[in-house]
Protein backbone atom coordinates (compact mmCIF):
# COMPACT_ATOMS: atom_id res chain seq x y z
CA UNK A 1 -108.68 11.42 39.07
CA UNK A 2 -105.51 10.88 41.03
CA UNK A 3 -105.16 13.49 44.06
CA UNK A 4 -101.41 14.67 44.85
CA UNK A 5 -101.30 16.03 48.69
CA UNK A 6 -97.73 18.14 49.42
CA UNK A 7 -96.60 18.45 52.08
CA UNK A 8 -93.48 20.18 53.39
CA UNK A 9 -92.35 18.41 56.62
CA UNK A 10 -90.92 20.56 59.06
CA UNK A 11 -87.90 18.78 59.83
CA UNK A 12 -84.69 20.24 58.68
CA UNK A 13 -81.16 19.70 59.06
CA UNK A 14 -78.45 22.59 58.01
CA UNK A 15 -75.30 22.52 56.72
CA UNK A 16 -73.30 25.59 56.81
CA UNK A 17 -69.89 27.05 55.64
CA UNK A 18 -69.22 31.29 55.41
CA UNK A 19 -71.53 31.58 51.67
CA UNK A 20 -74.05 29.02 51.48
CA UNK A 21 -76.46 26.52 53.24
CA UNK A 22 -77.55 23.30 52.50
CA UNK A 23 -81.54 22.73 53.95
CA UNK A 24 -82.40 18.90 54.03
CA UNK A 25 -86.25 18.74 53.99
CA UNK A 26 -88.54 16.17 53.07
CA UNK A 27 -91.80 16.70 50.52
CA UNK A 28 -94.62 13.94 50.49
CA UNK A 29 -96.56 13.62 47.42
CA UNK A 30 -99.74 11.33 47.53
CA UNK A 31 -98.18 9.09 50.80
CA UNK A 32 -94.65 9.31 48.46
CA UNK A 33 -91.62 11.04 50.38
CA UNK A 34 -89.17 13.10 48.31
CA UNK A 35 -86.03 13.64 49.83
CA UNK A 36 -85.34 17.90 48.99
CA UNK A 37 -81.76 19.40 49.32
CA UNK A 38 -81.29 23.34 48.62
CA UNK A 39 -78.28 24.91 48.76
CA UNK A 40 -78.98 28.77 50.08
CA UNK A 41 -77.03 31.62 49.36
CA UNK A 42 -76.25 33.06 53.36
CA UNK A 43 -76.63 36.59 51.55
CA UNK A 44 -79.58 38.15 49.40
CA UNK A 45 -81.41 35.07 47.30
CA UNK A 46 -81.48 36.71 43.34
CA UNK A 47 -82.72 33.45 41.61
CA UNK A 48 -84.18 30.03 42.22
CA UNK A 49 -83.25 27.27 39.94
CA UNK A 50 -84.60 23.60 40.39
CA UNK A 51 -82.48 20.83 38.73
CA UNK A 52 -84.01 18.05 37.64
CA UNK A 53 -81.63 14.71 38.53
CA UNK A 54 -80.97 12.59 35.10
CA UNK A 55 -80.75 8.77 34.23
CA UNK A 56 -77.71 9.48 36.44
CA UNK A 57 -78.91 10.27 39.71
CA UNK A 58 -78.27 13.12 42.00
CA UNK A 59 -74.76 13.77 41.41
CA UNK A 60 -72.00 15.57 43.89
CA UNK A 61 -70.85 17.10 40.89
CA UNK A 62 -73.88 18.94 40.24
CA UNK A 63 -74.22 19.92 43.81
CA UNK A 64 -70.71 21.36 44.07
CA UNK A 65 -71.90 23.36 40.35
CA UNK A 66 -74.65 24.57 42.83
CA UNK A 67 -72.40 25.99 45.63
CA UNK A 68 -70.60 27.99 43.33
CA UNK A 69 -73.70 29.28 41.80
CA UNK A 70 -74.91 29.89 45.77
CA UNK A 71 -71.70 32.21 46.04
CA UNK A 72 -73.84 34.27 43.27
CA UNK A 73 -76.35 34.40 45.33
CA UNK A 74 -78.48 31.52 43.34
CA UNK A 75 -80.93 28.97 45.40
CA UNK A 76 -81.00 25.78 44.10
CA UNK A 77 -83.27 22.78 44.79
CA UNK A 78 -82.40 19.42 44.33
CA UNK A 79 -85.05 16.39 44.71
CA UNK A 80 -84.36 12.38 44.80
CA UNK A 81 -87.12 10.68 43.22
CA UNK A 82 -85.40 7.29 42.30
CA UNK A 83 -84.68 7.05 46.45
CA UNK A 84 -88.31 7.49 46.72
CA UNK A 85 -89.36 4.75 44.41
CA UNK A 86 -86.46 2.24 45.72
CA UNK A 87 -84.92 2.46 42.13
CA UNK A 88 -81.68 2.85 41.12
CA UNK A 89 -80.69 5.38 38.85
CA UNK A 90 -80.92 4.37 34.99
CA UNK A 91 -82.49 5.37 31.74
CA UNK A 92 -85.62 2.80 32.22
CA UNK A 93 -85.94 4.36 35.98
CA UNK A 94 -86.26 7.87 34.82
CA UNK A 95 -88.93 6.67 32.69
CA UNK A 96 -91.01 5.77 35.34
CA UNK A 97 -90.98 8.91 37.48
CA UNK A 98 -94.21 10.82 37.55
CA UNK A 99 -93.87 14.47 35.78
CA UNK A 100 -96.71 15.38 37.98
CA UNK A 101 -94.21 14.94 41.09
CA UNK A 102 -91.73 18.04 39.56
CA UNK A 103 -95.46 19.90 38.50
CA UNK A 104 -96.13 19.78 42.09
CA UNK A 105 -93.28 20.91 43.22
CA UNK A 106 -93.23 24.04 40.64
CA UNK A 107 -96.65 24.81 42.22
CA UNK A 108 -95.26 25.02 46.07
CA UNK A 109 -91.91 26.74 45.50
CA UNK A 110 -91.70 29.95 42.73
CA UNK A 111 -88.41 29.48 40.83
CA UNK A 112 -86.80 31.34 38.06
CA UNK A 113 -85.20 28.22 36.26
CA UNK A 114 -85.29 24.58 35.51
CA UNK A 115 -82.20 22.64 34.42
CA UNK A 116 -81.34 19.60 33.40
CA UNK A 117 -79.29 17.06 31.52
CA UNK A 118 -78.99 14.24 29.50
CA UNK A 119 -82.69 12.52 29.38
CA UNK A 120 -83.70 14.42 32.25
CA UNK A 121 -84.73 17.10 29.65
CA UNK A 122 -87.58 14.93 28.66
CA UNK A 123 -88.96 14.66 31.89
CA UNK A 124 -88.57 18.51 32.88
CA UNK A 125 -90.14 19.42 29.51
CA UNK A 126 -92.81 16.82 30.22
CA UNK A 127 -93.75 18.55 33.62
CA UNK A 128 -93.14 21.88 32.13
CA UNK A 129 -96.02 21.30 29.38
CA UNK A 130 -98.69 19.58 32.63
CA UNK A 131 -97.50 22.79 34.18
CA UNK A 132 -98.51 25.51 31.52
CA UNK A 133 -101.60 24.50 30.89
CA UNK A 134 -102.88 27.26 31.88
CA UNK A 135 -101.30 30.83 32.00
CA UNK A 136 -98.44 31.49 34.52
CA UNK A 137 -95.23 33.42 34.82
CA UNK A 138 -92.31 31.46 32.86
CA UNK A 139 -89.51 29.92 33.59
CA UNK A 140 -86.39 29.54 31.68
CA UNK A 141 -84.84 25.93 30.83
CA UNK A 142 -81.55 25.32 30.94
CA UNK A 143 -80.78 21.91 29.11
CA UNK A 144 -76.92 20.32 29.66
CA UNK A 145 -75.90 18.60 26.89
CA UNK A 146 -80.51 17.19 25.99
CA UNK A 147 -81.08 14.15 24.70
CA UNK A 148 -85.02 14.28 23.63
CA UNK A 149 -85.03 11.44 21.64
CA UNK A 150 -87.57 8.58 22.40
CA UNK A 151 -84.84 6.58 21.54
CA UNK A 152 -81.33 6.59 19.49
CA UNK A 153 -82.65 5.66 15.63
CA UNK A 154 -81.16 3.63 13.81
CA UNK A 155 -78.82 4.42 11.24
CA UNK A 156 -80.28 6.10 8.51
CA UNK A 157 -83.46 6.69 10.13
CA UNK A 158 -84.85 9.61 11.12
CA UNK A 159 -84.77 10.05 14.98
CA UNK A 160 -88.21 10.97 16.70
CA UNK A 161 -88.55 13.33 19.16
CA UNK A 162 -90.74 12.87 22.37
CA UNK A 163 -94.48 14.95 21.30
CA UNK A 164 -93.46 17.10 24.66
CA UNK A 165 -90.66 18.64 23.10
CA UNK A 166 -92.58 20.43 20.54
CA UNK A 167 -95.29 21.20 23.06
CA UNK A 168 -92.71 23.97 25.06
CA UNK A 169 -93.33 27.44 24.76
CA UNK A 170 -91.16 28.76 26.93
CA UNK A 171 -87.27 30.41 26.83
CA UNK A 172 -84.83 27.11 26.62
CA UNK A 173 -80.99 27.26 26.42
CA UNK A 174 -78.47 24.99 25.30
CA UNK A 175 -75.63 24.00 26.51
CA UNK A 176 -73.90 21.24 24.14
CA UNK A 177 -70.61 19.81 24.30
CA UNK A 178 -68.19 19.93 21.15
CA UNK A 179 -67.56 16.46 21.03
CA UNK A 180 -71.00 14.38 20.72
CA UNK A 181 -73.13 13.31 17.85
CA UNK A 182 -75.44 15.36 19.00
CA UNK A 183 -73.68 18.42 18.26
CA UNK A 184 -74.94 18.03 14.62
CA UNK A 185 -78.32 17.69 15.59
CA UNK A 186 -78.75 21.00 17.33
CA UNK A 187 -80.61 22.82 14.48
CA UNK A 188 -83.11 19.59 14.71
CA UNK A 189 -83.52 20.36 17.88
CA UNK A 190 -84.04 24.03 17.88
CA UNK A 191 -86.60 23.54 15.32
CA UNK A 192 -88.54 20.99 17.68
CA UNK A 193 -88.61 22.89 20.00
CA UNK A 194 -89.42 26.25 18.26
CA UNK A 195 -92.71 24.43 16.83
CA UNK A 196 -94.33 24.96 20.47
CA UNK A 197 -93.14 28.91 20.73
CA UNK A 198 -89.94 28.48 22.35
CA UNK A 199 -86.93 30.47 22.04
CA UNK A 200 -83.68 28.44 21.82
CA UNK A 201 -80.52 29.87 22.54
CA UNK A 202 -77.43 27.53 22.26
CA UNK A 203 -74.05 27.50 23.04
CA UNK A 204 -70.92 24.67 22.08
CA UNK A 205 -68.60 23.89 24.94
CA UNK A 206 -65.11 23.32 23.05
CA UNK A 207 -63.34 20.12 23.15
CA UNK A 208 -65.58 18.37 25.74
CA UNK A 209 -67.77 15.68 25.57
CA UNK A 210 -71.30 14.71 26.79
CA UNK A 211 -71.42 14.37 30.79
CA UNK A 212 -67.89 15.71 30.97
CA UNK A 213 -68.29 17.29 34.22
CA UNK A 214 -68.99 14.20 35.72
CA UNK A 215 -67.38 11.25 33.14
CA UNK A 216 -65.39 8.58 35.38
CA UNK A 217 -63.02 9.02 32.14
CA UNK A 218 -62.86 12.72 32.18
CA UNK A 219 -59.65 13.93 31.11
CA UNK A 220 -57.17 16.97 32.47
CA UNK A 221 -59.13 19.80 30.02
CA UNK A 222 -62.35 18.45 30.82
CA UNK A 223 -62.15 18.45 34.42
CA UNK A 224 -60.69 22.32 34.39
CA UNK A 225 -63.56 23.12 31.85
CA UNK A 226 -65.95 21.79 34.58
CA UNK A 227 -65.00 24.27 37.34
CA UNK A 228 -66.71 27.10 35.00
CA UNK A 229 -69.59 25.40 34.44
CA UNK A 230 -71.43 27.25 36.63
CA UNK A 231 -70.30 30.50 34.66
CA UNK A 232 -71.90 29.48 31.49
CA UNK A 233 -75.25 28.72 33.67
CA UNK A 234 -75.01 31.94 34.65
CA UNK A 235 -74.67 33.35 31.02
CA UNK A 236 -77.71 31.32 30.05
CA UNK A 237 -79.28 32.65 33.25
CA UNK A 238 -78.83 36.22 31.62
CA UNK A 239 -79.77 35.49 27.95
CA UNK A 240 -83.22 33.95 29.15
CA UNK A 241 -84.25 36.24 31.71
CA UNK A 242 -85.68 39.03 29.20
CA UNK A 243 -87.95 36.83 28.24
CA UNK A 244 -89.17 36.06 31.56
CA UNK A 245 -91.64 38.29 31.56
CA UNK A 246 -95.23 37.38 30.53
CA UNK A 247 -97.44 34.80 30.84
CA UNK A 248 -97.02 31.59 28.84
CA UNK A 249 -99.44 28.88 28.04
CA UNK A 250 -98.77 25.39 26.42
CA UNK A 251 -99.94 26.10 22.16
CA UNK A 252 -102.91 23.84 21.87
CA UNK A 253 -102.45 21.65 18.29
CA UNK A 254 -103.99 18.33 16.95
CA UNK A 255 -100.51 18.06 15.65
CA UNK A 256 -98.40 18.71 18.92
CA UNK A 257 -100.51 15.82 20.84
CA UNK A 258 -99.25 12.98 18.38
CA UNK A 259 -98.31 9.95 19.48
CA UNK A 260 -95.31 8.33 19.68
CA UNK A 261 -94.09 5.88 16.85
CA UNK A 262 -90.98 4.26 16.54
CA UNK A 263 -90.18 1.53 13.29
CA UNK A 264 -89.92 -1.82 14.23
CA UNK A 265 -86.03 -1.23 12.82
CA UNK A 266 -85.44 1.72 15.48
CA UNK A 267 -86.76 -1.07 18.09
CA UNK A 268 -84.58 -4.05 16.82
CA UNK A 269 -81.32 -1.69 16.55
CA UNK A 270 -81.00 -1.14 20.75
CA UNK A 271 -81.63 -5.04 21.00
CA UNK A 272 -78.04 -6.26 19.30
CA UNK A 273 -74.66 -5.26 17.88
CA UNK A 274 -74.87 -7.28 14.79
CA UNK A 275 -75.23 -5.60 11.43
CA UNK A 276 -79.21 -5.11 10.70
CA UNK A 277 -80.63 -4.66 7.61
CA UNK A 278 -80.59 -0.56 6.39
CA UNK A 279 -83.73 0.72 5.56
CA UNK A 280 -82.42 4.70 5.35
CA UNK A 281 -82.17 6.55 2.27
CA UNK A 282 -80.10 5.38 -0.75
CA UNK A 283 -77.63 7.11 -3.14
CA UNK A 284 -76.08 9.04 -0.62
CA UNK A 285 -73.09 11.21 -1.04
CA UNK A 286 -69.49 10.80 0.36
CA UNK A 287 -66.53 12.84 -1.06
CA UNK A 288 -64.13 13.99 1.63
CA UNK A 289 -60.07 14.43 1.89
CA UNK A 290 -57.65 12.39 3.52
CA UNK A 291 -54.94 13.72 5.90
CA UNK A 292 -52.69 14.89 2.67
CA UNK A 293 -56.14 16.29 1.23
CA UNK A 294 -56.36 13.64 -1.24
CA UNK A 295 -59.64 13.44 -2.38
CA UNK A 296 -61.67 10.13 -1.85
CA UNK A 297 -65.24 9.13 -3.26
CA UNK A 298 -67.41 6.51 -2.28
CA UNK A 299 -69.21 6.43 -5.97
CA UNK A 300 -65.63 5.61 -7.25
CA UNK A 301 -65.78 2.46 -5.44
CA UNK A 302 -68.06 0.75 -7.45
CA UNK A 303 -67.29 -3.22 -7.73
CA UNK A 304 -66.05 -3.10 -4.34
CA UNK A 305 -67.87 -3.44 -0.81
CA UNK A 306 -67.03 -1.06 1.84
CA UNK A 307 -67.03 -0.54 5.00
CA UNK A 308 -68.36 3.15 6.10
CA UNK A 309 -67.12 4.04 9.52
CA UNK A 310 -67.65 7.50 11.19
CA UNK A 311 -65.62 7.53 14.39
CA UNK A 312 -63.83 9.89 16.64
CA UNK A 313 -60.57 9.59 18.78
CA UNK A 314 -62.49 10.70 21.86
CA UNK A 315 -64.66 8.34 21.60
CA UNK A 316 -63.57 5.11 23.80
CA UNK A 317 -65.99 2.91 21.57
CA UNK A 318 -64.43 3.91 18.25
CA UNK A 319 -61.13 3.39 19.55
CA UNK A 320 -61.81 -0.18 20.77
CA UNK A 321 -62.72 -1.21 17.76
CA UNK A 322 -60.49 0.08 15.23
CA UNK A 323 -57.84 -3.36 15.71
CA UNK A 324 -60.46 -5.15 14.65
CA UNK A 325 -60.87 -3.09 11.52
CA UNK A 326 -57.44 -3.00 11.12
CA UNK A 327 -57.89 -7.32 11.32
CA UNK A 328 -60.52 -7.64 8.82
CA UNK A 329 -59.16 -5.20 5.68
CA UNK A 330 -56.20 -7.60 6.44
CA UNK A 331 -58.53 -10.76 6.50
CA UNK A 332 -60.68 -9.66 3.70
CA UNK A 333 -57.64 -7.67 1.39
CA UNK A 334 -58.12 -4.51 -0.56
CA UNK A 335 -59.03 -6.21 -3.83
CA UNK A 336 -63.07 -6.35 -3.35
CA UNK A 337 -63.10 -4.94 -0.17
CA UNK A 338 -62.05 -1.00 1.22
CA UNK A 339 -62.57 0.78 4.67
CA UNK A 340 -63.62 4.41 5.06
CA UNK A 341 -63.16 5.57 8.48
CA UNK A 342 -65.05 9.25 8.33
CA UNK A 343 -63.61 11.36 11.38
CA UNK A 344 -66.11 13.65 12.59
CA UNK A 345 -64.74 17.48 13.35
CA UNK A 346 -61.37 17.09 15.46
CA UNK A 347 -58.33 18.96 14.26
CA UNK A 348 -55.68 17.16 12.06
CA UNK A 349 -52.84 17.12 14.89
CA UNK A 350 -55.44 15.24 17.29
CA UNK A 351 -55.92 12.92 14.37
CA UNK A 352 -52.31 12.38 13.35
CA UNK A 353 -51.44 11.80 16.97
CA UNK A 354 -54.05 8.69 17.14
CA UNK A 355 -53.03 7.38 14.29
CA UNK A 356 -49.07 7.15 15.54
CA UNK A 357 -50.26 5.34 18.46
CA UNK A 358 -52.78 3.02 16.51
CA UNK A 359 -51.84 2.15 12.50
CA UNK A 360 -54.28 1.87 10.18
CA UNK A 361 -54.63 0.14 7.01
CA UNK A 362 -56.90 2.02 5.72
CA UNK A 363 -58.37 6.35 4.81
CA UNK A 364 -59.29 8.96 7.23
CA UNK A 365 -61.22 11.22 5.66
CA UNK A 366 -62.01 14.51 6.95
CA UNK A 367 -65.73 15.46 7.74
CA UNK A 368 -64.84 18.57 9.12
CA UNK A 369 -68.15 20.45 9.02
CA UNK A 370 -70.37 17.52 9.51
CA UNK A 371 -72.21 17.68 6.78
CA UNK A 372 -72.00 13.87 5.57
CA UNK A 373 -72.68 12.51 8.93
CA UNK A 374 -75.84 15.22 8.83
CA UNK A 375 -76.78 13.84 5.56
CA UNK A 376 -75.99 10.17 6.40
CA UNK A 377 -77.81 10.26 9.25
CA UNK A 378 -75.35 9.74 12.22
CA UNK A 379 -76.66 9.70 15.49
CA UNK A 380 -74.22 7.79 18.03
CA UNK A 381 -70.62 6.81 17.57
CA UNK A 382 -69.49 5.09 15.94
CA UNK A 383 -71.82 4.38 13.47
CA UNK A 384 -71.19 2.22 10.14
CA UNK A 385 -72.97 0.77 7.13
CA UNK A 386 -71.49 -1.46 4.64
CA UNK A 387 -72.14 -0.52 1.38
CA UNK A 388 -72.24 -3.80 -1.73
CA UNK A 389 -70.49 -3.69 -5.01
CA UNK A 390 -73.61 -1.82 -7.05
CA UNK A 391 -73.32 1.46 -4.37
CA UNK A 392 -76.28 0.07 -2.17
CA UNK A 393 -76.01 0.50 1.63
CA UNK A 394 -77.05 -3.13 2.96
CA UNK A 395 -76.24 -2.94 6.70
CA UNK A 396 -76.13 -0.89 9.37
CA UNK A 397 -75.23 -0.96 13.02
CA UNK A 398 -74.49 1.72 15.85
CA UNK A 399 -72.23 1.32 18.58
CA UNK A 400 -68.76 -0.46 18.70
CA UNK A 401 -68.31 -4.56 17.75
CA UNK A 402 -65.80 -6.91 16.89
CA UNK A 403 -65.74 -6.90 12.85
CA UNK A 404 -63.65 -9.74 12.99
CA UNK A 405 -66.64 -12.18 14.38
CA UNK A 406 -67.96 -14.96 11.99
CA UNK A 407 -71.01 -13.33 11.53
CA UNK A 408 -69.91 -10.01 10.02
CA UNK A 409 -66.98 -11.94 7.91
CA UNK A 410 -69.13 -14.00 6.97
CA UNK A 411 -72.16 -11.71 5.67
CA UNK A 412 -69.31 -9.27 3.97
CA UNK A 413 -67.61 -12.19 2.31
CA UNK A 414 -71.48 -13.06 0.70
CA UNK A 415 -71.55 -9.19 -0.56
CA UNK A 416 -67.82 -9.85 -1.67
CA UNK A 417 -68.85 -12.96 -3.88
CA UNK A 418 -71.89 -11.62 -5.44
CA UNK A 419 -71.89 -11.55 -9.00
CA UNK A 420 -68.55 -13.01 -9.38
């Protein structure tokens, strides 16, 4: 058995304006030292949050979120554990920090909430199950924008959630922006969650995307939106703390301590760009309306191959490869071949504007509810699958590529020539 000694070290360097302090401390665990900022309200301390640092790092933006939340009177506690193992932040990295370390750390210092972002949800839920092993006062969990996947799936396939996940029986809230993929996967996640005892609150930020408070992209909206961040902490804050009441305990289940499997397709589909084999569902159902609500169906496309394509004009990706889409309907014409570009939930003047700047040759159709990229199984964008003359999805990829390469003209042009 592994033995974790904390220490707090008693040096401490202060930085100080007229509503908060920032503390500098130092925490070893087991020989390993943890660098520990908190920023301190200089009044009455109501709440104590600790935030969990993502595949990201520990971001400035996050810190300033904290100094506003300090004017509130709200503590927060940052930590640096990618400094500590001489690893630069990244998704791999975050993998390979101990949950124990933030376990440890819950044990020392009482706080009233956890949050985190991105991936970092996996690791705070993670700790948060090793924690609540046995019964203690909750905390609430406050996830920005959670990706609890073990990894993205691949098109068509169902996405599996880390076994943690289901194991949390505590209050969680959501904060999600609008414009993601994983918008439409929220009631997935709810119900993942819900399977340990949790209660899931959630709540969509409009018109902003994943990691907008800190994008290097951000644009004018999303960098306003981020100065009242802190606000809808707050609100999640209030909606969890009724339920911060009495003890909790991790929900002991043969079926919450499965292990992790991923398909040897969900594997192969973060290795390359170039169209893999689709082993998702068949028959499935497209019938959406174009900008002039004209009504298009895939099933009417029968003797043709197309090209299924759901994109969004926020979405940098997309829009770098729509010329090449544009390229190959011209390369390949309109006579056995077709292109279905399915936007995903933005509002027909944000649409129309794109499409003045960049021409297409071919639909937008309208998926204004989600529901085909729900039922077709769209997890990242873009995502598209290329569908042969008899209605049969044959390829799949995720993620933005040239269509125009010789490999994907020339596996289309083999669907194209089939039983001619």
């Amino acid at each position: 058995m592994r033995v974790f000694i904390i220490l707090w070290l008693l040096s401490v360097s202060v930085y100080a304006n007229d509503s908060f302090n920032w503390q500098n401390q130092a925490l070893e665990i087991d020989d390993i030292e943890l660098s520990i900022s908190q920023v301190v309200p200089t009044g009455e301390v109501a709440k104590k949050i600790l935030w969990v640092p993502s595949e990201y790092g520990v971001l400035p933006q996050e810190k300033r979120i904290a100094e506003q939340l300090a004017q509130q009177g709200v503590a927060t506690t940052f930590f640096d554990p990618f400094e500590a193992l001489f690893l630069a932040p990244t998704s791999s990295a975050l993998q390979k920090i101990p949950a124990g370390w933030i376990s440890k750390i819950l044990e020392q210092k009482p706080f009233d909430y956890v949050v985190a972002g991105n991936k970092a949800g996996v690791l705070a839920l993670a700790a948060l199950r090793d924690f609540y092993q046995t019964a203690k006062p909750p905390v609430g969990v406050i996830l920005l924008n959670p990706d609890l996947l073990t990894q993205t799936p691949a098109p068509g396939e169902k996405g599996i959630y880390w076994p943690h996940v289901s194991q949390t029986n505590l209050p969680v809230f959501i904060l999600q922006g609008e414009l993601s993929p994983w918008r439409w996967q929220l009631a997935s996640v709810q119900s993942e969650l819900g399977k340990g005892g949790a209660e899931v609150f959630l709540k969509m930020l409009p018109k902003v995307r994943d990691r907008f408070y800190f994008r290097p992209d951000a644009n004018a909206f999303e960098q306003q939106f981020s100065q009242q961040l802190s606000k809808d902490i707050q609100l999640a804050m209030q909606a969890l703390t009724p339920y911060l009441t009495e003890n909790r305990q991790v929900l002991k289940s043969a079926e919450l301590d499965r292990p992790v499997k991923m398909s040897s397709q969900q594997e192969k589909s973060n290795q390359s760009l170039e169209l893999q084999v689709y082993r998702g569902a068949q028959n499935l159902q497209l019938s959406l309306q174009d900008m002039q609500s004209k009504t298009f169906d895939l099933s009417s496309y029968r003797g043709k191959v197309v090209l299924v394509n759901f994109w969004a004009s926020w979405c940098p990706p997309c829009v770098h490869e729509m010329p090449s889409m544009a390229g190959l309907k011209s390369q390949l014409g309109s006579k056995n071949f077709e292109i279905l570009a399915v936007n995903l939930g933005e509002a027909k003047a944000d649409i129309e504007k794109f499409m003045q700047a960049h021409p297409l040759n071919f639909p937008v159709l309208l998926d204004e509810t989600g529901q085909t990229a729900q039922s077709w199984k769209v997890m990242a964008y873009p995502s598209s699958f290329i569908v042969d003359k008899t209605g049969q999805i044959r390829y799949a990829l995720f993620g933005a590529t040239d269509w125009q390469s010789d490999t994907h003209v020339n596996k289309l042009k083999s669907l194209i020539h089939q039983n001619q």
